[in-house]
N, C-alpha and C. Protein backbone atom coordinates (compact mmCIF):
# COMPACT_ATOMS: atom_id res chain seq x y z
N UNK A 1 -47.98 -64.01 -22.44
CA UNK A 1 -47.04 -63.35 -21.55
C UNK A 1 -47.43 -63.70 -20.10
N UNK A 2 -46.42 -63.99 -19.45
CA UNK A 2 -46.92 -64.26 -17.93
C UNK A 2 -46.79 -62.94 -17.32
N UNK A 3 -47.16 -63.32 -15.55
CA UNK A 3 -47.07 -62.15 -15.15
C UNK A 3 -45.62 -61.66 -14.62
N UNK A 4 -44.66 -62.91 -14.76
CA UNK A 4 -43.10 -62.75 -14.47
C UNK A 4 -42.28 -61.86 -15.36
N UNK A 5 -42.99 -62.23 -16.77
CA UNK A 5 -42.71 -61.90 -18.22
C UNK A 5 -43.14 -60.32 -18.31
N UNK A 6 -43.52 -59.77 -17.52
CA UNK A 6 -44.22 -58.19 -17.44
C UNK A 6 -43.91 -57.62 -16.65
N UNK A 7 -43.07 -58.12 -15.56
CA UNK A 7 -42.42 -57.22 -14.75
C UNK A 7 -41.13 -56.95 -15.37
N UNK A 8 -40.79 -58.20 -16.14
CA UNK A 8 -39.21 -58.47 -16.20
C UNK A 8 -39.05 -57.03 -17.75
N UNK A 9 -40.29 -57.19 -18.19
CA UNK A 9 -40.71 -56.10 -19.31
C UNK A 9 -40.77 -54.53 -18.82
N UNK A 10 -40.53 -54.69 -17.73
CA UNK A 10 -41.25 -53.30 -16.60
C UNK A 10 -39.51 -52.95 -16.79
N UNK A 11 -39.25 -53.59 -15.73
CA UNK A 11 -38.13 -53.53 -14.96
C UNK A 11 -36.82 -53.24 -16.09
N UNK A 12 -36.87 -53.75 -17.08
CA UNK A 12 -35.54 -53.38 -18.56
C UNK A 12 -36.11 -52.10 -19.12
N UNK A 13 -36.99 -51.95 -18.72
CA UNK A 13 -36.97 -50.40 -19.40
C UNK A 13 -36.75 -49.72 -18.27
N UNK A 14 -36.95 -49.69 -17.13
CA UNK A 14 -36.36 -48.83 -16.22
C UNK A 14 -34.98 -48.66 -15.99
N UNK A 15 -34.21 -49.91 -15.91
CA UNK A 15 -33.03 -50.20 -16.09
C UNK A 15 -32.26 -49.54 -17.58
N UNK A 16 -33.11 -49.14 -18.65
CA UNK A 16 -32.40 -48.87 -19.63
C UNK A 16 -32.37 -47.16 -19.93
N UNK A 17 -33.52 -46.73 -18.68
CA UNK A 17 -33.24 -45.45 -18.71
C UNK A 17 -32.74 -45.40 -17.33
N UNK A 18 -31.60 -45.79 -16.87
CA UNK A 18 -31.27 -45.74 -15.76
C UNK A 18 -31.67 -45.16 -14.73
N UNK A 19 -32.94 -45.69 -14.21
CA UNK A 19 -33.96 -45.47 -13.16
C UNK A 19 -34.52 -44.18 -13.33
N UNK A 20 -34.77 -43.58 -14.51
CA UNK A 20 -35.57 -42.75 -14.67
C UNK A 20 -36.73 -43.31 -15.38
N UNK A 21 -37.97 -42.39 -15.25
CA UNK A 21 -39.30 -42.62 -15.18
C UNK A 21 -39.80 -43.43 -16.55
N UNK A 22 -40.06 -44.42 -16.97
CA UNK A 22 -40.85 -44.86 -18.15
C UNK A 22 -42.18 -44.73 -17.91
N UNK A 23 -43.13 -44.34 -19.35
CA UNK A 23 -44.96 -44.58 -19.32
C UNK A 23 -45.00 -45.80 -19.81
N UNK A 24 -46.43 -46.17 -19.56
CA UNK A 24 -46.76 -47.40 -20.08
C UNK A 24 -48.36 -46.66 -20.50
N UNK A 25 -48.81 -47.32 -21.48
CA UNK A 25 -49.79 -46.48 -22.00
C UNK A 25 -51.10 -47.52 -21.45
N UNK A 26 -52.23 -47.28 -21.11
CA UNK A 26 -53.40 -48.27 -20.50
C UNK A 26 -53.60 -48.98 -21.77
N UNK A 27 -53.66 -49.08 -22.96
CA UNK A 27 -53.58 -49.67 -24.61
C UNK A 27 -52.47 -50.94 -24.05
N UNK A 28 -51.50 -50.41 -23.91
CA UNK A 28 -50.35 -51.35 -23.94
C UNK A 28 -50.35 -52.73 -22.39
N UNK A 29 -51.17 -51.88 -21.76
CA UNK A 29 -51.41 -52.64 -20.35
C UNK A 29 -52.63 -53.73 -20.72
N UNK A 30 -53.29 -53.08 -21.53
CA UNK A 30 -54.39 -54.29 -21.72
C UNK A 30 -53.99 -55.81 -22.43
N UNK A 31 -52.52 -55.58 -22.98
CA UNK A 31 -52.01 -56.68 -23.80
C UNK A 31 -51.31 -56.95 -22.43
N UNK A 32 -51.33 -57.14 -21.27
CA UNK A 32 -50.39 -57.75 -20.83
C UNK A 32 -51.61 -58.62 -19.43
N UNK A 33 -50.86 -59.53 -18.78
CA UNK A 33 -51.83 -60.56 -17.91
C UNK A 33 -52.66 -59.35 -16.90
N UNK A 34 -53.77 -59.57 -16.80
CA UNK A 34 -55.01 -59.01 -15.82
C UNK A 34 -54.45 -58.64 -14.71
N UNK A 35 -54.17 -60.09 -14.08
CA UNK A 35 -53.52 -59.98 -12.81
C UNK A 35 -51.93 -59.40 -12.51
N UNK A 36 -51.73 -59.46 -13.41
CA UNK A 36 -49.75 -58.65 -13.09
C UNK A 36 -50.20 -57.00 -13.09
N UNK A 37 -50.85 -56.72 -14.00
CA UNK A 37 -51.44 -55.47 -13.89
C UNK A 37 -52.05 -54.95 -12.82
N UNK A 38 -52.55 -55.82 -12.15
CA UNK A 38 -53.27 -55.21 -11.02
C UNK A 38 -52.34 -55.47 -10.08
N UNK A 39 -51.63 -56.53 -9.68
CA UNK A 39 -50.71 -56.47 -8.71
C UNK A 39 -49.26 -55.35 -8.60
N UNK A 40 -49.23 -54.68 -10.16
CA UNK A 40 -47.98 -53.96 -10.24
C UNK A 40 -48.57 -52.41 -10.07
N UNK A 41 -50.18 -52.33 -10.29
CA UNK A 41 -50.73 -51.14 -9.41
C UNK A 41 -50.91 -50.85 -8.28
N UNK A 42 -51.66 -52.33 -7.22
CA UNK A 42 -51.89 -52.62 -5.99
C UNK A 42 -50.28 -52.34 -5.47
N UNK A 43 -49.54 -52.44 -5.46
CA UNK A 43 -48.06 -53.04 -4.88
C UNK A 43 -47.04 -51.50 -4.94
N UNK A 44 -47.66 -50.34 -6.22
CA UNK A 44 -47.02 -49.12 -6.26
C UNK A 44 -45.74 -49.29 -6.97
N UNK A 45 -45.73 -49.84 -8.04
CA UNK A 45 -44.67 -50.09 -9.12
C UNK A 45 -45.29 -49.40 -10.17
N UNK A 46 -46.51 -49.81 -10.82
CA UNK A 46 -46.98 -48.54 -11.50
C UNK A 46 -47.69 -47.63 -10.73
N UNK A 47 -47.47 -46.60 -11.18
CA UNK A 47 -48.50 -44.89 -10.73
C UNK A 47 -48.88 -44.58 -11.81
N UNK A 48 -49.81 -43.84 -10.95
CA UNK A 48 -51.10 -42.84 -12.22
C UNK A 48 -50.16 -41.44 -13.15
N UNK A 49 -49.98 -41.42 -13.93
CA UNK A 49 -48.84 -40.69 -14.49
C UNK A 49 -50.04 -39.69 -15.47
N UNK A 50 -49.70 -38.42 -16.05
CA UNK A 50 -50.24 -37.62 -16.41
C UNK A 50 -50.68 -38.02 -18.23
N UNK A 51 -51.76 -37.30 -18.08
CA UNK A 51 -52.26 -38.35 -19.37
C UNK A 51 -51.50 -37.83 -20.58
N UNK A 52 -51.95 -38.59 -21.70
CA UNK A 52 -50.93 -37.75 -22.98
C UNK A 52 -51.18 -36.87 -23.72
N UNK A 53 -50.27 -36.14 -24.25
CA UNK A 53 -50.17 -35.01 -24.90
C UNK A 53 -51.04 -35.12 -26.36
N UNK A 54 -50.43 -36.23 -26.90
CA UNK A 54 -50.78 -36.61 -28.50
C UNK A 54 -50.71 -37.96 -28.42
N UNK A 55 -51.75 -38.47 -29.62
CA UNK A 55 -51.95 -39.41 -29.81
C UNK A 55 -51.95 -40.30 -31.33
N UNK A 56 -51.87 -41.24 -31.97
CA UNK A 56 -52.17 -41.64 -33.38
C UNK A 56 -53.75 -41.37 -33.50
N UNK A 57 -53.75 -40.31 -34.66
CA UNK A 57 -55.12 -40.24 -35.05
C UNK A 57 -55.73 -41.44 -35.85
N UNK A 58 -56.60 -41.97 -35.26
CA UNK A 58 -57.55 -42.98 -35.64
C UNK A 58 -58.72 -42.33 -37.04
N UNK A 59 -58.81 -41.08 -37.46
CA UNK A 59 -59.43 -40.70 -38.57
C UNK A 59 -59.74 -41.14 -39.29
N UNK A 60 -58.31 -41.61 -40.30
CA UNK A 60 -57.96 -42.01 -41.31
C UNK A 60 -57.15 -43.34 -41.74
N UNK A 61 -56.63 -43.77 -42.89
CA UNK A 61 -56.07 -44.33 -42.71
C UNK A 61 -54.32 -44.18 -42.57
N UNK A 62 -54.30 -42.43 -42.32
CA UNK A 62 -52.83 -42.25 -42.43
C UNK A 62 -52.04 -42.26 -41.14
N UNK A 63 -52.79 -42.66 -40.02
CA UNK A 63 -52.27 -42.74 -38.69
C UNK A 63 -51.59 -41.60 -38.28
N UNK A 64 -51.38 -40.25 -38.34
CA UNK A 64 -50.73 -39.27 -38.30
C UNK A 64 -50.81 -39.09 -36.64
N UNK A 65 -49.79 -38.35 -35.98
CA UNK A 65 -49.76 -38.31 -34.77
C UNK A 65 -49.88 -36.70 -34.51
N UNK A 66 -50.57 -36.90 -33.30
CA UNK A 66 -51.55 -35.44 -33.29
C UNK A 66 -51.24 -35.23 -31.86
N UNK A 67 -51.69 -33.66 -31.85
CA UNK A 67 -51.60 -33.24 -30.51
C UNK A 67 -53.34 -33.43 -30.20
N UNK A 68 -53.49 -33.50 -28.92
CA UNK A 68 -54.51 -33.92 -27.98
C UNK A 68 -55.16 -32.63 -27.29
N UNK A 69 -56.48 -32.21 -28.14
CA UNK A 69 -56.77 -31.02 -27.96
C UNK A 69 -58.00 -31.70 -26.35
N UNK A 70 -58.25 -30.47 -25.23
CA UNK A 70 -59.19 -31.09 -24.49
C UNK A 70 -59.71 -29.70 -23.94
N UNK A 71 -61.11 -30.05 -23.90
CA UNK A 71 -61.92 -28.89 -23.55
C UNK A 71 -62.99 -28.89 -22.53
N UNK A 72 -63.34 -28.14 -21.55
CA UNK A 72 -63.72 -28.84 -20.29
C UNK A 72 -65.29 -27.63 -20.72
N UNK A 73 -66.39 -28.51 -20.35
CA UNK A 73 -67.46 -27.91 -20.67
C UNK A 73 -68.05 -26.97 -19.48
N UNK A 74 -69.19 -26.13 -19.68
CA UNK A 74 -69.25 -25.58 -18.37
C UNK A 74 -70.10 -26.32 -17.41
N UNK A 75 -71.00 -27.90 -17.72
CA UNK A 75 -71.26 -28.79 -16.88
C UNK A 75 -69.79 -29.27 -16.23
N UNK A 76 -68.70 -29.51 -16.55
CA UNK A 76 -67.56 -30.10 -15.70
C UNK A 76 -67.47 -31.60 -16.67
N UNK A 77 -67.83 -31.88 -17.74
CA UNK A 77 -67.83 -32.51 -18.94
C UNK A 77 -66.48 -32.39 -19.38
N UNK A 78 -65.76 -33.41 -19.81
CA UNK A 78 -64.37 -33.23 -20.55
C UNK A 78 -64.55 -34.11 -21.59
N UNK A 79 -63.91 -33.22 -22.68
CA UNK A 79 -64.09 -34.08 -24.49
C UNK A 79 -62.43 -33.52 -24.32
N UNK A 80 -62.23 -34.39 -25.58
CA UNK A 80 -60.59 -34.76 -25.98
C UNK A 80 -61.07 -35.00 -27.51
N UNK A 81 -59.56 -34.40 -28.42
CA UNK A 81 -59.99 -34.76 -29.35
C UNK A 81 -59.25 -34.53 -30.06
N UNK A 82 -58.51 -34.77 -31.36
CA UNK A 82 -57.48 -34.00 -32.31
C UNK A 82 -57.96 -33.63 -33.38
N UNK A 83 -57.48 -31.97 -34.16
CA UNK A 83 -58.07 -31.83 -35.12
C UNK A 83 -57.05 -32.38 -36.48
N UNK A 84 -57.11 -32.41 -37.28
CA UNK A 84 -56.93 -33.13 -38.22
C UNK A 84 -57.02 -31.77 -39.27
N UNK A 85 -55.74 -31.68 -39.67
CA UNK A 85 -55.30 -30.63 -40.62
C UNK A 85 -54.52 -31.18 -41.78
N UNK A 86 -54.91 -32.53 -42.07
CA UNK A 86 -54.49 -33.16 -43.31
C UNK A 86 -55.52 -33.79 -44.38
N UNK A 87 -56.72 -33.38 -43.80
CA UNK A 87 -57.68 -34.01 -44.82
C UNK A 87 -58.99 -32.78 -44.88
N UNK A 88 -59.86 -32.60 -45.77
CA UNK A 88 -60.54 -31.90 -45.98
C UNK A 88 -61.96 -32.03 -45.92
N UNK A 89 -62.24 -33.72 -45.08
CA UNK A 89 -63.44 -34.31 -44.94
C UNK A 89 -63.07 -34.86 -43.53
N UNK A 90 -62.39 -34.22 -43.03
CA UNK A 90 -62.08 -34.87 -40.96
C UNK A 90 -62.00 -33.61 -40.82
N UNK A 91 -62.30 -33.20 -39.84
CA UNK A 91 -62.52 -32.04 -38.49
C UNK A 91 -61.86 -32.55 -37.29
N UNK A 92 -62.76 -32.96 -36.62
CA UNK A 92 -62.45 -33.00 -35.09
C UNK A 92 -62.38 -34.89 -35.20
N UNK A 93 -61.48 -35.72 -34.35
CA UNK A 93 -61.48 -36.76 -33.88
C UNK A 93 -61.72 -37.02 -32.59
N UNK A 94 -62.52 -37.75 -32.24
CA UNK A 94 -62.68 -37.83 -30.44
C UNK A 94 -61.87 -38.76 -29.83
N UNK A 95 -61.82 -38.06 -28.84
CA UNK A 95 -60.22 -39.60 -28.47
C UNK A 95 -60.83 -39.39 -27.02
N UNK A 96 -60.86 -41.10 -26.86
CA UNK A 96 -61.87 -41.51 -25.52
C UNK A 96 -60.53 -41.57 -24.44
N UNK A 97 -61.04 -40.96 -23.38
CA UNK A 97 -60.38 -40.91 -22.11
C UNK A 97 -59.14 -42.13 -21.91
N UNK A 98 -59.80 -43.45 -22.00
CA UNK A 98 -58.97 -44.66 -21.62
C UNK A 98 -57.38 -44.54 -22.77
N UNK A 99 -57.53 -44.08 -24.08
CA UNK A 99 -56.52 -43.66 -24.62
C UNK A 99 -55.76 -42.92 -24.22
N UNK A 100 -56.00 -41.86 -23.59
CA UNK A 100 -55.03 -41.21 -23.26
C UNK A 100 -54.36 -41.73 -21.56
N UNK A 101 -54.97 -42.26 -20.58
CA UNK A 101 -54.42 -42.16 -20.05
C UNK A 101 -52.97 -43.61 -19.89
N UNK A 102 -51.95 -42.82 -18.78
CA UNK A 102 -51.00 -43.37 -18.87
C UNK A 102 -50.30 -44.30 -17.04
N UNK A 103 -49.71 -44.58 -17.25
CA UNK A 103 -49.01 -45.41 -16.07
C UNK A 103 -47.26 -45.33 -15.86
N UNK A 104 -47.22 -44.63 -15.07
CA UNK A 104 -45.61 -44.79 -15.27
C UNK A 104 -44.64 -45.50 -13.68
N UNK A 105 -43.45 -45.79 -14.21
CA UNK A 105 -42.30 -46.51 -13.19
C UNK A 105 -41.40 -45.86 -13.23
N UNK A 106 -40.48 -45.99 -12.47
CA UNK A 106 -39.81 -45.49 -12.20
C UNK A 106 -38.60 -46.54 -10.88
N UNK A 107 -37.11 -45.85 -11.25
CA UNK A 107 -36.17 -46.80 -9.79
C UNK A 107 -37.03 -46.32 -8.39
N UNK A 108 -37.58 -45.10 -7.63
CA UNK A 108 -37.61 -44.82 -6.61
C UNK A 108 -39.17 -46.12 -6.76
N UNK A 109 -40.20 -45.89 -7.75
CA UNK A 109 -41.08 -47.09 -7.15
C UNK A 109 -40.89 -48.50 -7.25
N UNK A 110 -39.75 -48.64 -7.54
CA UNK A 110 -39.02 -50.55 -7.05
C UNK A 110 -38.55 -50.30 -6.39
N UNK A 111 -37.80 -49.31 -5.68
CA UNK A 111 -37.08 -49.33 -4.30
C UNK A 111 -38.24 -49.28 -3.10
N UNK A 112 -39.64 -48.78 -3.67
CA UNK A 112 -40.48 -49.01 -2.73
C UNK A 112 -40.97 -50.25 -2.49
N UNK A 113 -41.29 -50.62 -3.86
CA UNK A 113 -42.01 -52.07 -3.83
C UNK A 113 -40.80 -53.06 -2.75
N UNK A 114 -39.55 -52.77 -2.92
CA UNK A 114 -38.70 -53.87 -2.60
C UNK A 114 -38.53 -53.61 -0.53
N UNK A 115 -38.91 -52.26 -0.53
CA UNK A 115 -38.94 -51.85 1.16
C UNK A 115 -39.73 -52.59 1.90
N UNK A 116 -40.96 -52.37 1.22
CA UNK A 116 -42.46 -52.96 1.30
C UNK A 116 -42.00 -54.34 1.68
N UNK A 117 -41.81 -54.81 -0.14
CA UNK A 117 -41.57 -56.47 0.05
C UNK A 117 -40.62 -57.30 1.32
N UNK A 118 -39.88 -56.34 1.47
CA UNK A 118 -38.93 -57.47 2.46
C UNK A 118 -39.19 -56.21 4.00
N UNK A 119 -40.24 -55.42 4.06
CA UNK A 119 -40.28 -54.80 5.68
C UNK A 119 -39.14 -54.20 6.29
N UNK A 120 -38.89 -53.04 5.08
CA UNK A 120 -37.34 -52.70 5.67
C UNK A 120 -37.71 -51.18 5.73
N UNK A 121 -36.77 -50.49 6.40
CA UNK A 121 -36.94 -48.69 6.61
C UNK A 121 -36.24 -47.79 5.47
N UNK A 122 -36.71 -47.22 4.97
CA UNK A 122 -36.49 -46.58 3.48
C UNK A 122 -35.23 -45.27 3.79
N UNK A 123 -34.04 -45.54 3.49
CA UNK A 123 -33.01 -44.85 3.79
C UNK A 123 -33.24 -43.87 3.82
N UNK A 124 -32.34 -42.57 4.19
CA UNK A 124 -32.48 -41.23 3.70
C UNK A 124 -31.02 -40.78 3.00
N UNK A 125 -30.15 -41.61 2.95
CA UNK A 125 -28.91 -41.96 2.18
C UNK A 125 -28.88 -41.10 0.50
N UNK A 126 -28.59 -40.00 0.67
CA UNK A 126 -28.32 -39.94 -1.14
C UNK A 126 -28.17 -41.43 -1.92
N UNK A 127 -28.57 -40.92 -3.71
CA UNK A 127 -27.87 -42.00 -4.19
C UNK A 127 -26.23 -41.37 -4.63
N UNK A 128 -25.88 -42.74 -4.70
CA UNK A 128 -24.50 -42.31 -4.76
C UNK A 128 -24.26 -42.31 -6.65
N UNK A 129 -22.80 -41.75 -6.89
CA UNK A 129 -22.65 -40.84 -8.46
C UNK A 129 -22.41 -42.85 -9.31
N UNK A 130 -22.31 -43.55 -8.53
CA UNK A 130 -21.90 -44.97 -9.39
C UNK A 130 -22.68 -45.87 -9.50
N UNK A 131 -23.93 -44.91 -9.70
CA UNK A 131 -25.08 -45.88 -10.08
C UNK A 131 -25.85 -46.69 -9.47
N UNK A 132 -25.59 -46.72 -7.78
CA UNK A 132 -26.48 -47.12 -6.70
C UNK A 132 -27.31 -46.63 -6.33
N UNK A 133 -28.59 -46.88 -5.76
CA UNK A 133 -29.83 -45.86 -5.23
C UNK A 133 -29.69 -46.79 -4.29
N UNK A 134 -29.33 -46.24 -2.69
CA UNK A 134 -29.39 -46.74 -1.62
C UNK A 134 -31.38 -47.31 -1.45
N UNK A 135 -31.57 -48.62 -0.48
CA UNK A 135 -32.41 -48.55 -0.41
C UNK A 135 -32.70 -49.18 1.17
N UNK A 136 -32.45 -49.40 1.93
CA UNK A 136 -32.45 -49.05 3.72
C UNK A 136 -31.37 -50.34 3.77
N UNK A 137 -31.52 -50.73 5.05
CA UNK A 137 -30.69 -51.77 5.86
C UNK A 137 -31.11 -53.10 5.82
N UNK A 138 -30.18 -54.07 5.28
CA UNK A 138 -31.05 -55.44 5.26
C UNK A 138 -29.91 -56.17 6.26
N UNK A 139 -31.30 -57.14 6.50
CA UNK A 139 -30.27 -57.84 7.74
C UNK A 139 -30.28 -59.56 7.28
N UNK A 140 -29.50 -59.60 7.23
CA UNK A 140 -28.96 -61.24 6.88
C UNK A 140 -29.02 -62.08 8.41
N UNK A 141 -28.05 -63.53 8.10
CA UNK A 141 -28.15 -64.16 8.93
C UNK A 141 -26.56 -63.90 9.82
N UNK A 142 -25.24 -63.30 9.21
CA UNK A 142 -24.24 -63.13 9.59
C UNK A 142 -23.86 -61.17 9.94
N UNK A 143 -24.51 -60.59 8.78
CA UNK A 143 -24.04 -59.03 9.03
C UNK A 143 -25.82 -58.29 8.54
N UNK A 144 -25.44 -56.80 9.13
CA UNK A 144 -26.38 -55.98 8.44
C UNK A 144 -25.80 -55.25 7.10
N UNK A 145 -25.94 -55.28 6.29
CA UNK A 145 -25.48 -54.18 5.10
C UNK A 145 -26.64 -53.20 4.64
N UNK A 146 -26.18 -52.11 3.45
CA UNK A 146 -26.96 -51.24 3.19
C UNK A 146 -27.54 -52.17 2.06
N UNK A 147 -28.57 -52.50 1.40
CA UNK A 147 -29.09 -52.89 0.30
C UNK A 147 -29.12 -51.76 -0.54
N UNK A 148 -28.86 -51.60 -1.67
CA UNK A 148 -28.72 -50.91 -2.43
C UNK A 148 -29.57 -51.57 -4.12
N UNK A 149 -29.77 -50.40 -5.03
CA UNK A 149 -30.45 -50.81 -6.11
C UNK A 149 -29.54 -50.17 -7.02
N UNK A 150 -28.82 -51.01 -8.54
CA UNK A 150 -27.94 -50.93 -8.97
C UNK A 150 -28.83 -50.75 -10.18
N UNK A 151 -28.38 -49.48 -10.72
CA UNK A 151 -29.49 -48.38 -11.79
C UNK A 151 -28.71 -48.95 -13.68
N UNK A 152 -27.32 -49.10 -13.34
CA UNK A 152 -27.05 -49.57 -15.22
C UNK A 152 -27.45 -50.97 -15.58
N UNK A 153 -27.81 -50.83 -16.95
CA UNK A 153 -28.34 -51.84 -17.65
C UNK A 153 -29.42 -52.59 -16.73
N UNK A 154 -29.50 -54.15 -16.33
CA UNK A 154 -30.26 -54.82 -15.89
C UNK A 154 -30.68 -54.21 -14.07
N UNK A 155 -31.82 -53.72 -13.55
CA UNK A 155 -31.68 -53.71 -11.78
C UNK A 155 -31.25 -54.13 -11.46
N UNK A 156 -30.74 -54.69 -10.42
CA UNK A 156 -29.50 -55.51 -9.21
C UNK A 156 -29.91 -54.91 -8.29
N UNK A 157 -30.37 -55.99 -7.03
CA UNK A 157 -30.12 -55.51 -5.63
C UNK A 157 -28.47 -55.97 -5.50
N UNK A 158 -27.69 -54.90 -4.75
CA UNK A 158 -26.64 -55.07 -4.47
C UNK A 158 -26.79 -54.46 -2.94
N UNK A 159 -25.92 -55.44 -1.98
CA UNK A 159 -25.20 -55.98 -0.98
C UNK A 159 -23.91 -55.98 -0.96
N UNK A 160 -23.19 -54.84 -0.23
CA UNK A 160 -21.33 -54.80 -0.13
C UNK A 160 -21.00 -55.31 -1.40
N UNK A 161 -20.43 -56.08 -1.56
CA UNK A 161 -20.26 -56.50 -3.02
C UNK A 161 -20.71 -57.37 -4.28
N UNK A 162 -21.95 -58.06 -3.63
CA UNK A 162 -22.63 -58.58 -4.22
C UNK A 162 -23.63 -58.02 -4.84
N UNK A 163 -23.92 -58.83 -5.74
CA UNK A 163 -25.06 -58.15 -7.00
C UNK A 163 -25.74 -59.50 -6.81
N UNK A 164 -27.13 -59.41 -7.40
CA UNK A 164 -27.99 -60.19 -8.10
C UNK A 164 -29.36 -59.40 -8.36
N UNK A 165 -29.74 -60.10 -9.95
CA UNK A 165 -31.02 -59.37 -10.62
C UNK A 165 -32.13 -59.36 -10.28
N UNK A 166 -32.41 -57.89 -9.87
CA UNK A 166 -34.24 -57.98 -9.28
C UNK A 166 -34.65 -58.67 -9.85
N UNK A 167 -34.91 -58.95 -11.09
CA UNK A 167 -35.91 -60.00 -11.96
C UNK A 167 -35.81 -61.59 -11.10
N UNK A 168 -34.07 -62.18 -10.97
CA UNK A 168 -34.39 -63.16 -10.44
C UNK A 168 -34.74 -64.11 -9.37
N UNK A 169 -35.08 -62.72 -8.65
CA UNK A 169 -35.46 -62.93 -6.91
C UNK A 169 -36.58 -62.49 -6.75
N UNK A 170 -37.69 -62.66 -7.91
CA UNK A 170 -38.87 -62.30 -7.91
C UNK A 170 -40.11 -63.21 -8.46
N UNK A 171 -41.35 -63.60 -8.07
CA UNK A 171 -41.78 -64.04 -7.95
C UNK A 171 -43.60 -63.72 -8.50
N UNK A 172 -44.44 -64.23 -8.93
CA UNK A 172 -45.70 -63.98 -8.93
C UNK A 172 -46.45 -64.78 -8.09
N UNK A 173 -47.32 -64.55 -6.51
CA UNK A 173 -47.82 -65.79 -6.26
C UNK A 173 -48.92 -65.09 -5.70
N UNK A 174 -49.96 -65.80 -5.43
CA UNK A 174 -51.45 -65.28 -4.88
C UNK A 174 -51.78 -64.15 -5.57
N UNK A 175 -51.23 -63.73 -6.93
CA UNK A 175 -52.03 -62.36 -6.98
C UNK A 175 -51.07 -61.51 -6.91
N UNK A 176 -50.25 -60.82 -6.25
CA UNK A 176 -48.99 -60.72 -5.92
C UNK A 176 -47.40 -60.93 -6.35
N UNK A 177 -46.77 -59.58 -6.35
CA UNK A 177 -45.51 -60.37 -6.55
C UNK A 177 -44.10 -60.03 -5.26
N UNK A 178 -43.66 -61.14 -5.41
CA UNK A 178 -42.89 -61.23 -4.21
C UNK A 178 -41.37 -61.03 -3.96
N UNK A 179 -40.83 -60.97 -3.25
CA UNK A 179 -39.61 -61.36 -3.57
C UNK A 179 -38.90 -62.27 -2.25
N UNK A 180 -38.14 -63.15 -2.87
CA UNK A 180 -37.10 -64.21 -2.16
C UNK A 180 -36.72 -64.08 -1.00
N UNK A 181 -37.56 -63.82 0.25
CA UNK A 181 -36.35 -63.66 1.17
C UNK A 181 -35.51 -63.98 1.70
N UNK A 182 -35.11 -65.75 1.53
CA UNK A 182 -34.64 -66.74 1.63
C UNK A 182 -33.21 -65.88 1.14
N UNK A 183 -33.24 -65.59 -0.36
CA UNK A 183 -31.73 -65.43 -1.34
C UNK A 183 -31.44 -64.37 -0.45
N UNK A 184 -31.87 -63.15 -0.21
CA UNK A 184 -31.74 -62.19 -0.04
C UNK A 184 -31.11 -61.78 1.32
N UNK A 185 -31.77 -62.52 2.14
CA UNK A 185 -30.86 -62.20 3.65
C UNK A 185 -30.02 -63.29 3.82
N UNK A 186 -29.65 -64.26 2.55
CA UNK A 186 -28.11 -65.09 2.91
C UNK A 186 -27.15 -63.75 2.70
């Protein structure tokens, strides 16, 4: 998987819950490139999101999904752990910290990343009911328009009436991911 290939993985699930919040689990982040990971933390596309509730119990071999018991010691010690009420030789399972925790996205943190990316002032514009999330003023080479982020199915920065896909005005370079400013302020 590249690191183009993991945003574009980011970005369709945000798009498919129409810019509401997706997790990404740190398990699932470790299968994906080193560096996209760190640039999609560095950059504020992923956030630190609240850890999880339940988890697949690792016990057995029945994978059963469990709630995530956690108990804070009176040193300031935290254990995690699920009990296991399907077998009669498991008790307690320990479930190590890095499992549980999570990473989540969301439309408002690509509308940041994309403020950031192209140095623009972050509207105070409601979003509007047709699926736009205003995102400040971009200035081209002929007019200023509102840039806007277009929430159904695939992202779209949209411009007055133009559309085109965040994915394809985006970039991985130095570490970093970028976006086009070339496409963007024609």
């Amino acid at each position: 998987m590249t690191p183009e290939a993991a945003l574009i993985e980011l970005l369709g699930r945000v798009g498919a819950r129409l810019g509401e919040s997706v997790t990404v689990s740190t398990e699932e982040l470790s299968q994906w490139p080193t560096e996209a990971v760190a640039a999609l933390k560095l950059q504020g596309v992923l956030l630190k999101a609240r850890p999880a509730k339940s988890v697949v119990c690792d016990g057995c071999e029945q994978d059963c999904s469990m709630p995530v018991q956690t108990v804070t010691r009176a040193n300031g010690s935290v254990t995690s752990f699920v009990v296991c009420d399907k077998r009669s030789d498991t008790n307690r399972v320990p479930v190590p910290a890095a499992r549980l925790a999570l990473w989540r996205c969301d439309a408002q943190a690509v509308c940041g990343f994309v403020v950031a990316s192209l140095g623009l002032v972050r509207t105070t514009v409601l979003p509007s009911e047709d699926g736009l999330l205003p995102i400040g003023m971009a200035r081209g080479d002929k007019r200023t328009q509102m840039l806007c982020l277009r929430l159904h199915g695939h992202l779209a920065l949209v411009v007055g009436a133009d559309a085109m896909p965040l994915a394809d005005v985006i970039s991985f370079e130095n570490g970093s991911f970028t976006l086009d400013h070339a496409v963007i302020h024609q």
